[in-house]
Protein backbone atom coordinates (compact mmCIF):
# COMPACT_ATOMS: atom_id res chain seq x y z
CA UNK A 1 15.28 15.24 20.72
CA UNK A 2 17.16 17.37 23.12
CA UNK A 3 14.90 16.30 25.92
CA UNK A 4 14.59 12.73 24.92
CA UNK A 5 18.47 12.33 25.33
CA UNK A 6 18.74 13.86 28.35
CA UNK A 7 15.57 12.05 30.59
CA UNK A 8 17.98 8.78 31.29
CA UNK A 9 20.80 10.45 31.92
CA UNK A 10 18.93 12.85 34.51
CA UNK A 11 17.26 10.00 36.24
CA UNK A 12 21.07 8.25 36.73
CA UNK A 13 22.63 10.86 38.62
CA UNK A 14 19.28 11.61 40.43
CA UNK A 15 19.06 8.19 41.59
CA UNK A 16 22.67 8.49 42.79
CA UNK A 17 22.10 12.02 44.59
CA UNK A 18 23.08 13.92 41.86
CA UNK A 19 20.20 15.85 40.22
CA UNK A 20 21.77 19.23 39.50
CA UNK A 21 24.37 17.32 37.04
CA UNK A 22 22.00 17.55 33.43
CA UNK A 23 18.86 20.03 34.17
CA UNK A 24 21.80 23.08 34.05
CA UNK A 25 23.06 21.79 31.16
CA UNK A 26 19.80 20.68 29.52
CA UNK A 27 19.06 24.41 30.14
CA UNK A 28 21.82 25.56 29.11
CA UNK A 29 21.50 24.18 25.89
CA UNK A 30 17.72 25.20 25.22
CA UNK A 31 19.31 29.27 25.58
CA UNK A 32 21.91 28.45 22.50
CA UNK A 33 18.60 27.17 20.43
CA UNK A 34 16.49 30.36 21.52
CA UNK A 35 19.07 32.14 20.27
CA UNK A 36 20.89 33.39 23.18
CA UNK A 37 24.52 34.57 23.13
CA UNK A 38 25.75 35.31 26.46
CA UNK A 39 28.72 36.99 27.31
CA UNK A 40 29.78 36.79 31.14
CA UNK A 41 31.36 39.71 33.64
CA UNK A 42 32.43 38.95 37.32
CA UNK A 43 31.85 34.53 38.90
CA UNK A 44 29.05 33.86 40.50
CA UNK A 45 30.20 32.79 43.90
CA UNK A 46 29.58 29.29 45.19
CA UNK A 47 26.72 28.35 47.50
CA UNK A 48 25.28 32.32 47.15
CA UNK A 49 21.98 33.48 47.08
CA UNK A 50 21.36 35.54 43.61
CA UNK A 51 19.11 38.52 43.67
CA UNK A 52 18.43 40.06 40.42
CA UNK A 53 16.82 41.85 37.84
CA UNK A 54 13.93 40.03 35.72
CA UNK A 55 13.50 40.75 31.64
CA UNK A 56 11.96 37.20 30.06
CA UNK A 57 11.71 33.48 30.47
CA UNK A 58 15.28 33.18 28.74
CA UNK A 59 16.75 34.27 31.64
CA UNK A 60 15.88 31.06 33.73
CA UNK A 61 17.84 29.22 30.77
CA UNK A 62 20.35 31.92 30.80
CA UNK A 63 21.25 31.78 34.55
CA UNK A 64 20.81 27.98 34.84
CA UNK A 65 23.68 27.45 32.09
CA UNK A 66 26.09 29.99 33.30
CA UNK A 67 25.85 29.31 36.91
CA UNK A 68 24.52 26.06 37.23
CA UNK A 69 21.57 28.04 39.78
CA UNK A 70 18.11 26.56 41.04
CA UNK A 71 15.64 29.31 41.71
CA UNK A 72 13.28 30.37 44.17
CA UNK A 73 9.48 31.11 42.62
CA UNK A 74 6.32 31.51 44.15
CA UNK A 75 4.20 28.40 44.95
CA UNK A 76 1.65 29.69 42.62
CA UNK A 77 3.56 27.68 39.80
CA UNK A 78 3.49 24.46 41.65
CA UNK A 79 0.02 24.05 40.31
CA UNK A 80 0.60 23.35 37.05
CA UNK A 81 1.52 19.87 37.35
CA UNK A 82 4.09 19.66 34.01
CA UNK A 83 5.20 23.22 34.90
CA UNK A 84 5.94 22.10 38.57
CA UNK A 85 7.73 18.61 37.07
CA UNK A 86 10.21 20.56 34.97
CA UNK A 87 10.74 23.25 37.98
CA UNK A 88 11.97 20.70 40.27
CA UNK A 89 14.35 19.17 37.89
CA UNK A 90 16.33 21.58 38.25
CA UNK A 91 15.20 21.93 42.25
CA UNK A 92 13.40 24.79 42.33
CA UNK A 93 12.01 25.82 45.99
CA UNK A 94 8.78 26.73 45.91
CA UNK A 95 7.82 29.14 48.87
CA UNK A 96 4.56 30.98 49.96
CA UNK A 97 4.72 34.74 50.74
CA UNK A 98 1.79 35.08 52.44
CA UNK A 99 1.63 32.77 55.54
CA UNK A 100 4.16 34.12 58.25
CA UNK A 101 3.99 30.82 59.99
CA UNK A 102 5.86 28.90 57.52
CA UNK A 103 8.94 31.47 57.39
CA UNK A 104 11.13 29.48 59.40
CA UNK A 105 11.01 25.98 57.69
CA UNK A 106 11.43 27.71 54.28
CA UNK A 107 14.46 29.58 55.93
CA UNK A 108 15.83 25.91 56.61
CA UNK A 109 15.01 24.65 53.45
CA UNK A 110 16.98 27.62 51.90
CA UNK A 111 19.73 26.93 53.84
CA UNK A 112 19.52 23.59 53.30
CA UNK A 113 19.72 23.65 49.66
CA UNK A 114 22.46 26.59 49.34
CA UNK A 115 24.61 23.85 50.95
CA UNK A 116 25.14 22.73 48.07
CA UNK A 117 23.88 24.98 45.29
CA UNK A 118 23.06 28.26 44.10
CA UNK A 119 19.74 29.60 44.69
CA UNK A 120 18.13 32.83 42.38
CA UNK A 121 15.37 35.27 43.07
CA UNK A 122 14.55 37.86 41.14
CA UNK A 123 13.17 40.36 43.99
CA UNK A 124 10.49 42.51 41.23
CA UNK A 125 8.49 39.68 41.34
CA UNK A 126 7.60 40.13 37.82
CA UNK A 127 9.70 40.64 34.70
CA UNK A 128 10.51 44.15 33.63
CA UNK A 129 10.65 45.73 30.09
CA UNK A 130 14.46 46.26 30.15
CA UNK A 131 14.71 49.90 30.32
CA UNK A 132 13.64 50.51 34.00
CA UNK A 133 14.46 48.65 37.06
CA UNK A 134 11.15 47.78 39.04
CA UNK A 135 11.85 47.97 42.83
CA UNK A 136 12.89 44.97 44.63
CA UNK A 137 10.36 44.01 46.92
CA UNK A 138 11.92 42.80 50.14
CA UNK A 139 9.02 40.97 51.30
CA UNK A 140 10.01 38.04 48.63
CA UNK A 141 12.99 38.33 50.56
CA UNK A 142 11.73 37.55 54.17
CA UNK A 143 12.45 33.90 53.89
CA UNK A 144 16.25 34.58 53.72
CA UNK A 145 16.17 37.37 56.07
CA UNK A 146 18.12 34.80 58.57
CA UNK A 147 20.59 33.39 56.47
CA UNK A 148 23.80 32.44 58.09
CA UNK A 149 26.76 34.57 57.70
CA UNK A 150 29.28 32.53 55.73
CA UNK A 151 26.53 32.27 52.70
CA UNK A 152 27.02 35.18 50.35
CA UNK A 153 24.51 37.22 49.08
CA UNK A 154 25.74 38.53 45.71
CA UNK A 155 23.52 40.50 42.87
CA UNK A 156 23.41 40.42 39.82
CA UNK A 157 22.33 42.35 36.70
CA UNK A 158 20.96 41.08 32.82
CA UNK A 159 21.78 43.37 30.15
CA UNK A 160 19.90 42.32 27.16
CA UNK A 161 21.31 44.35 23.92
CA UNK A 162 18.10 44.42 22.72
CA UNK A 163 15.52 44.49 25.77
CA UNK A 164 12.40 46.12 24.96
CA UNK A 165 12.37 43.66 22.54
CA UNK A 166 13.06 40.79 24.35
CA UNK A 167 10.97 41.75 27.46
CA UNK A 168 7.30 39.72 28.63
CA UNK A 169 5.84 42.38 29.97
CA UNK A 170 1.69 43.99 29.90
CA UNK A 171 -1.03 41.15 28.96
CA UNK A 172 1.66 39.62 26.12
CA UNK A 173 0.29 35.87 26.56
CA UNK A 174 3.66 33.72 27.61
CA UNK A 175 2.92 31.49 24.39
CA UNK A 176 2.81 34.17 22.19
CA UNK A 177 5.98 36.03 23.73
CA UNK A 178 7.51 32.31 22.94
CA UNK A 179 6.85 31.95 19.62
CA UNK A 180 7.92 35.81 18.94
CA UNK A 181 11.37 34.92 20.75
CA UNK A 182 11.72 31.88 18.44
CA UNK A 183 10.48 33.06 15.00
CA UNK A 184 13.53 35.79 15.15
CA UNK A 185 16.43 35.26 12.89
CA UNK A 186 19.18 37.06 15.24
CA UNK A 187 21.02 36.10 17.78
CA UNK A 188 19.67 37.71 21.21
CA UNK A 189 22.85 38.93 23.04
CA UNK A 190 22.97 39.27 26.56
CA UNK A 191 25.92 40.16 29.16
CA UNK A 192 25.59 38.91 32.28
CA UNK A 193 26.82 40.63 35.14
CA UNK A 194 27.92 38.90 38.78
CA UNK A 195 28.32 42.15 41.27
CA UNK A 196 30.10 41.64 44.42
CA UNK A 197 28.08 41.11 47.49
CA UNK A 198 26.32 42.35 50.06
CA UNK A 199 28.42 42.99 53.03
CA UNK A 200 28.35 44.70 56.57
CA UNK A 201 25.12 46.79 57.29
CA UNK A 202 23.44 45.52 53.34
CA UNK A 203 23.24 42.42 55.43
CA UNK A 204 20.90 43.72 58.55
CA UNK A 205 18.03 42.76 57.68
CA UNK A 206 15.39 41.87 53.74
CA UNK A 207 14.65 45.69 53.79
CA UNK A 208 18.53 46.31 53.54
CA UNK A 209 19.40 43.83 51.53
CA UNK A 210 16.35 44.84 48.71
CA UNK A 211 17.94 47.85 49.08
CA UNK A 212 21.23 47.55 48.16
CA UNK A 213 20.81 44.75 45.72
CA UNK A 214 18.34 47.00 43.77
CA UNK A 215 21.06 50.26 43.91
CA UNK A 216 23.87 47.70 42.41
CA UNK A 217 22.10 46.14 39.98
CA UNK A 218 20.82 50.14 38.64
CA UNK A 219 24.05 51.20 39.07
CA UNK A 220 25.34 48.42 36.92
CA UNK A 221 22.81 48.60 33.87
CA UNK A 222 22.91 52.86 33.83
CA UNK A 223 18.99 52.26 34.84
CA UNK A 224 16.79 54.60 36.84
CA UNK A 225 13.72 52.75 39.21
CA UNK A 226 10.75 52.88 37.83
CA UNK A 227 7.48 52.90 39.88
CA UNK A 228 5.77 49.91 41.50
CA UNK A 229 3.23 47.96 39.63
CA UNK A 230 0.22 47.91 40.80
């Protein structure tokens, strides 16, 4: 129903420029039905890049509805053709880690679209179980490495109350994790926290900002760094 009553209104504003009106919203709305109660410490600062820490698919709905964010993912998704659809809805940019060549158009397009937006990535790469921080990989980072100066680059940190339960992690099928989240009867409480950003020498270069990024957000959820995946 939710989606039904949204699709004209969507297509309306995207036909006059305006696509990032509903899909936040629309988002938004889907984390109050999953059960999501979100409490919210620090503003998210306009036009930043957000580089955080990664726990479940509620925090795409989560994010979306508190800061009205698109997000950065891997082009992996964009071949899932309903998957890809609903991603760029809500103008998600899909990038490619692996081929250096293309690192300066996707720094444009980055650009480009914090003109007018917030952009997310969550620098594990993965999600995490909630009770350690996986390191922040600054090679998902080397297509922002450029970014110009007046575009701030501000971290921030999900604090699920009840994480370990909450968390997609191991060889949990994504359906399955769904229908867990869903069949629960309480409300799934979550603080999110906007950190101030990255300034001076955090700024040098994707190694730096990983870095500090990874210390704030730690620092903020009382969390130690757990070990790479492999």
């Amino acid at each position: 129903m939710i989606f039904a009553a949204i699709v004209v209104p969507h297509l309306v504003f995207a036909a006059f420029g305006r696509r990032d009106i509903i899909p936040p919203l629309f988002l938004g709305a889907l984390a109050r039905i999953a059960g999501l109660r979100i409490r919210v410490i620090g503003k998210p600062l306009k036009g930043a890049l957000l580089l955080g820490n990664h726990v479940s698919w509620l925090d795409i709905l989560a994010l979306a509805g508190t800061s009205r964010t698109a997000f950065v993912a891997h082009d992996g998704l964009a071949g899932h053709p309903m998957l890809e659809w609903l991603c760029l809805q809500n103008d998600t940019l899909f990038i490619t880690r692996d081929q250096r060549g293309t690192v300066a158009a996707q720094v444009e397009q980055v650009v480009a679209r914090l003109g007018h937006r917030r952009l997310t990535i969550f620098p594990e790469a993965t999600t995490g179980d909630g009770r350690t921080l996986l390191p922040f990989r600054s090679s998902l980072l080397s297509a922002v490495e450029r970014l110009p100066h007046d575009i701030p680059v501000q971290p921030f940190a999900l604090d699920f109350e009840e994480a370990a339960d909450i968390a997609w992690v191991g060889d949990e099928p994504g359906l399955a994790n769904f229908r867990r989240i869903m069949a629960r009867t309480r409300p799934i409480y979550l603080t999110i926290r906007f950190l101030d950003p990255l300034s001076g020498a955090e700024l040098t270069n994707r190694k730096t900002m990983a870095t500090a990024a990874q210390g704030r957000v730690a620092a903020a959820l009382g969390m130690e760094i757990g070990p790479a995946l492999a």
